[in-house]
N, C-alpha and C. Protein backbone atom coordinates (compact mmCIF):
# COMPACT_ATOMS: atom_id res chain seq x y z
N UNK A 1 0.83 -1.20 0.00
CA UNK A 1 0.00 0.00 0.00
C UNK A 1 0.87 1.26 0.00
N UNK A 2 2.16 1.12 0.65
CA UNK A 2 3.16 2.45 0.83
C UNK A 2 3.74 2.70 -0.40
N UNK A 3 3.81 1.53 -1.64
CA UNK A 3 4.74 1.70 -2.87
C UNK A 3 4.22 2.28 -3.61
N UNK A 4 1.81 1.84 -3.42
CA UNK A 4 1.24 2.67 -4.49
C UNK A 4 1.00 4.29 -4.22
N UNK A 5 0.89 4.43 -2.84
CA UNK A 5 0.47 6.10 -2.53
C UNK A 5 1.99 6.77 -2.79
N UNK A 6 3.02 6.34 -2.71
CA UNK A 6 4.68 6.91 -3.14
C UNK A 6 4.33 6.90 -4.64
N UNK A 7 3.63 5.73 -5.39
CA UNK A 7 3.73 6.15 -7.00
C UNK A 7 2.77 7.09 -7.79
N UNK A 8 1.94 6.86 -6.41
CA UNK A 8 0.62 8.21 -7.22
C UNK A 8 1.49 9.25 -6.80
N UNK A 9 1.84 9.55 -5.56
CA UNK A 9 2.74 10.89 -5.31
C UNK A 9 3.45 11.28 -5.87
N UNK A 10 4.61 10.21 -6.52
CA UNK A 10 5.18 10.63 -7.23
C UNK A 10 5.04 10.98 -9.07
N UNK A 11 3.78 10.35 -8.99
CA UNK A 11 3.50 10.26 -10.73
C UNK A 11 2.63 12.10 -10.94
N UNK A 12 1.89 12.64 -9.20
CA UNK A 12 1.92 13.81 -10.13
C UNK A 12 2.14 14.73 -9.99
N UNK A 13 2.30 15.71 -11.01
CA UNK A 13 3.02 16.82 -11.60
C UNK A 13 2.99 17.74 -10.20
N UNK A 14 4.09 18.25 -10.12
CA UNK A 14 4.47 19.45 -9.09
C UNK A 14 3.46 20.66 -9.88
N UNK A 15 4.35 21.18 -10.88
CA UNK A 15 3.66 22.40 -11.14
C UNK A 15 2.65 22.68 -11.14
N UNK A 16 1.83 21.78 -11.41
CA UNK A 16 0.10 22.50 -11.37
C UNK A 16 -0.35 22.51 -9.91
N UNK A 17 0.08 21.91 -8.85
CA UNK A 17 -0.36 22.86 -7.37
C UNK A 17 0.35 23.36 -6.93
N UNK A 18 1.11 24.44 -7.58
CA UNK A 18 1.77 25.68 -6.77
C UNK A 18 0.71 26.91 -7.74
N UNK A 19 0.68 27.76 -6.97
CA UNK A 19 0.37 28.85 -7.55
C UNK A 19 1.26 29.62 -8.82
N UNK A 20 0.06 30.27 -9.95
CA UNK A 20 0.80 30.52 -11.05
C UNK A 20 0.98 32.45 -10.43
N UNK A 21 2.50 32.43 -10.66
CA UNK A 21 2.19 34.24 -10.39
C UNK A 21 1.95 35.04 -11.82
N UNK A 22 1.10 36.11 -11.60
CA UNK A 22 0.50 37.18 -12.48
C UNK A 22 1.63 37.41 -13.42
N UNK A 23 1.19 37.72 -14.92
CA UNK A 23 2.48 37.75 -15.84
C UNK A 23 2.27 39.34 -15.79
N UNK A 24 4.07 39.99 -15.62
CA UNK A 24 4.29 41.15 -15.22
C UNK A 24 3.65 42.17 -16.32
N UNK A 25 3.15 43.13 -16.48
CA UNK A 25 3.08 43.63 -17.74
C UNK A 25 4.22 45.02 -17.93
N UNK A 26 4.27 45.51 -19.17
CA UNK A 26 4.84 46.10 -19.40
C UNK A 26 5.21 47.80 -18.61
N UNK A 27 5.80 47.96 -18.33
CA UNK A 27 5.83 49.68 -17.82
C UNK A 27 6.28 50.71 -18.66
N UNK A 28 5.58 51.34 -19.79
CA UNK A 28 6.19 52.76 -20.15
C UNK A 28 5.35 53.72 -19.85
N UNK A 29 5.75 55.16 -20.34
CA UNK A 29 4.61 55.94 -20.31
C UNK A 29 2.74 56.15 -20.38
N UNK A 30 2.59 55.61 -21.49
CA UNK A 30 1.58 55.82 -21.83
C UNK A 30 1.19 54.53 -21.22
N UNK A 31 1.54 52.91 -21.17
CA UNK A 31 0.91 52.28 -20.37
C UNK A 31 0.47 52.58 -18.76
N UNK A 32 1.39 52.94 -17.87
CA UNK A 32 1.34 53.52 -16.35
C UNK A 32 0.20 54.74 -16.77
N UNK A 33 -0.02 55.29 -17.16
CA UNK A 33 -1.42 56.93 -17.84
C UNK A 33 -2.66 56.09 -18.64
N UNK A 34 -2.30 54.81 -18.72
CA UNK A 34 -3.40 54.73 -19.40
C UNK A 34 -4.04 55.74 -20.59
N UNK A 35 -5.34 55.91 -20.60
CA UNK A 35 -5.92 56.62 -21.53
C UNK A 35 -6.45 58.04 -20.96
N UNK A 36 -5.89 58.81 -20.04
CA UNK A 36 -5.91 59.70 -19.39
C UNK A 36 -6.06 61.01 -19.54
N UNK A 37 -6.18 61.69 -20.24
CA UNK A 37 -6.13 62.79 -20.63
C UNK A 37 -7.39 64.29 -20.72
N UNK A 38 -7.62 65.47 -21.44
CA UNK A 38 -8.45 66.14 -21.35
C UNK A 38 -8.82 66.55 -22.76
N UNK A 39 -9.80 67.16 -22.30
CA UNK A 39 -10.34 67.91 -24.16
C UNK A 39 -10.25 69.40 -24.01
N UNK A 40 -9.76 69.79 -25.00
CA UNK A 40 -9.12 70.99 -25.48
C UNK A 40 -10.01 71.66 -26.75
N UNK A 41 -9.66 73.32 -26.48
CA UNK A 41 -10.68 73.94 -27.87
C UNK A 41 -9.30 74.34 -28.94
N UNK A 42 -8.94 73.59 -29.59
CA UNK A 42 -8.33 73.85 -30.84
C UNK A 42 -8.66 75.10 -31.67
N UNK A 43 -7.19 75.70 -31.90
CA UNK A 43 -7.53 76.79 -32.35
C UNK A 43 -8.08 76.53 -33.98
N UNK A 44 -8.59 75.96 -34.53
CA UNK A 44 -9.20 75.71 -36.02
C UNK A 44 -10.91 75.91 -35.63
N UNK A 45 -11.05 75.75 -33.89
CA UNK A 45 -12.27 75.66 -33.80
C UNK A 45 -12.95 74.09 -33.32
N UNK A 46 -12.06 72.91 -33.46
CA UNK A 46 -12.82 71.83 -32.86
C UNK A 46 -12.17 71.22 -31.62
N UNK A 47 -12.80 70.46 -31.18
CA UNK A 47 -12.58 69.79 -29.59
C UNK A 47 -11.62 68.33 -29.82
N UNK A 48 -10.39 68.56 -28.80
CA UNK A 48 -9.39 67.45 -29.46
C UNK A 48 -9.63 67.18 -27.99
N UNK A 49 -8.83 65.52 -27.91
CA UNK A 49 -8.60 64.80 -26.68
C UNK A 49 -6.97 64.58 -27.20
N UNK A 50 -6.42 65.38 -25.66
CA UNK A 50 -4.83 65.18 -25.67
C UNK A 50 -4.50 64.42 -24.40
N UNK A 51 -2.79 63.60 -24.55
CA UNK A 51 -2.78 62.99 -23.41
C UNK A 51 -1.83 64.07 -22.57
N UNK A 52 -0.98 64.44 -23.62
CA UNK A 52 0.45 64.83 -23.11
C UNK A 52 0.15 66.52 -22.69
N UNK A 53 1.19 66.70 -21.99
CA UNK A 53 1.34 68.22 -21.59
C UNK A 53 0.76 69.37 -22.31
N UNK A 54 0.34 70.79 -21.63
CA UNK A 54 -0.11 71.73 -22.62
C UNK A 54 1.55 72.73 -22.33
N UNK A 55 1.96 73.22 -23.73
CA UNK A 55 3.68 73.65 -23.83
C UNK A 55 3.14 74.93 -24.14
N UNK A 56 4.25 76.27 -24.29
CA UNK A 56 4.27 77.20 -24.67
C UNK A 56 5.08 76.66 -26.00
N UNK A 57 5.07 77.21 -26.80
CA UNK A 57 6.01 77.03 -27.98
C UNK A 57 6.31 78.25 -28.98
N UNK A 58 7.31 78.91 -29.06
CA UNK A 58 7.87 80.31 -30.07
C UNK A 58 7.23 79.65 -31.67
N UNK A 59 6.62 80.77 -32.22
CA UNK A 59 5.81 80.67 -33.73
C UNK A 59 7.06 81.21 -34.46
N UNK A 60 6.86 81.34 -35.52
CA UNK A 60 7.84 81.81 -36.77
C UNK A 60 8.15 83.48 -36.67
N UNK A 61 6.90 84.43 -36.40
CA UNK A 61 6.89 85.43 -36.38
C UNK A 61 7.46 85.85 -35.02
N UNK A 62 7.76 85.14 -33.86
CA UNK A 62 8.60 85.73 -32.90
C UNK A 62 7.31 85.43 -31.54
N UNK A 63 5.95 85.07 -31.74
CA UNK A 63 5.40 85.24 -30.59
C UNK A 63 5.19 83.97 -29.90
N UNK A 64 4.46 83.98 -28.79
CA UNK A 64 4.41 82.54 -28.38
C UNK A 64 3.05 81.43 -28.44
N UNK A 65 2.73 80.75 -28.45
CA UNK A 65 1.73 80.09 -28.66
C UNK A 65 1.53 78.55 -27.85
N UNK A 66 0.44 78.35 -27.26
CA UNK A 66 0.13 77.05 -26.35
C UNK A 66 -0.33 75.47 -27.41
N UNK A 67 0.27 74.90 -27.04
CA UNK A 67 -0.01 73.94 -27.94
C UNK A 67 -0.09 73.00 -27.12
N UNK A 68 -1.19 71.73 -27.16
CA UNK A 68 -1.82 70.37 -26.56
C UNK A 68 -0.83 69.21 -27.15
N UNK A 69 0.02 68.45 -26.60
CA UNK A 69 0.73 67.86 -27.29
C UNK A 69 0.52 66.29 -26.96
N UNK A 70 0.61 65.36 -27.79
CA UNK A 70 0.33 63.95 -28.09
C UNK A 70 -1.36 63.84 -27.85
N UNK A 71 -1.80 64.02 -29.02
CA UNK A 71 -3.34 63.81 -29.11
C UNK A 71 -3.90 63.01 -29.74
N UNK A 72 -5.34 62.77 -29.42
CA UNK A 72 -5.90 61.27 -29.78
C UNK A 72 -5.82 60.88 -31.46
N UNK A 73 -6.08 62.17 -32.27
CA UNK A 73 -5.62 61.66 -33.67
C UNK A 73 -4.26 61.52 -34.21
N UNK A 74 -3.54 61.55 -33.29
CA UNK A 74 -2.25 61.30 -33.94
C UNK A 74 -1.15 61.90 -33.78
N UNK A 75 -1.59 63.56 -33.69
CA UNK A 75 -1.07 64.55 -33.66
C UNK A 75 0.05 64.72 -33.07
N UNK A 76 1.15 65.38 -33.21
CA UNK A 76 2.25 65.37 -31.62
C UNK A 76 1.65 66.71 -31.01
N UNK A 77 1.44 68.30 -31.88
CA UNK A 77 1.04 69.29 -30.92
C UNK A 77 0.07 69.84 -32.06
N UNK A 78 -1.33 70.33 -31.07
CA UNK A 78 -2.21 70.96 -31.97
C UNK A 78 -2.26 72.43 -31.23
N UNK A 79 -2.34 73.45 -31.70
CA UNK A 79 -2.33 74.93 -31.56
C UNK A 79 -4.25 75.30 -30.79
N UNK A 80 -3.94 75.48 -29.34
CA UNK A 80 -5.23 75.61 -28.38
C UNK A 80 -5.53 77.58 -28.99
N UNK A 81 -7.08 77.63 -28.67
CA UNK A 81 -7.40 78.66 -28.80
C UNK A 81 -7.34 79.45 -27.57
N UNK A 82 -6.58 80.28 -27.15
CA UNK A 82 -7.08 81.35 -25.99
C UNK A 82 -8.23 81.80 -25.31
């Protein structure tokens, strides 16, 4: 009786009664933020969803201008209306 409960014991598999641990997922930016972000009035006139920072940024003509940067269509910076 001791040789068959040693051969069932030993016939099964370890791994399946230990616990499986959680597979790690990835950490960058936008994963840790998720889908986080706000909606903005674009200066063309329509309503964008951005994730990333709102920047000052120098225009061509010398002045400065706010721009919504990494937005939901694609965009890297769209020009906010005042």
């Amino acid at each position: 009786m001791k040789v068959l409960t040693l051969a069932l014991l030993l016939s099964v598999p370890i791994g399946h009664l230990t616990p499986q641990k959680p597979l790690r997922q990835p950490t960058n930016q936008i994963a840790r933020h998720g889908h986080v972000g706000r909606w903005y009035f674009a200066a063309n006139g329509h309503a964008i969803y951005c994730y990333g920072p709102v920047m000052t940024v120098p225009t061509a003509s010398g002045d400065i201008q706010r721009v919504a940067t990494i937005c939901r269509d694609g965009s890297a910076a769209v020009p906010l209306k005042d």
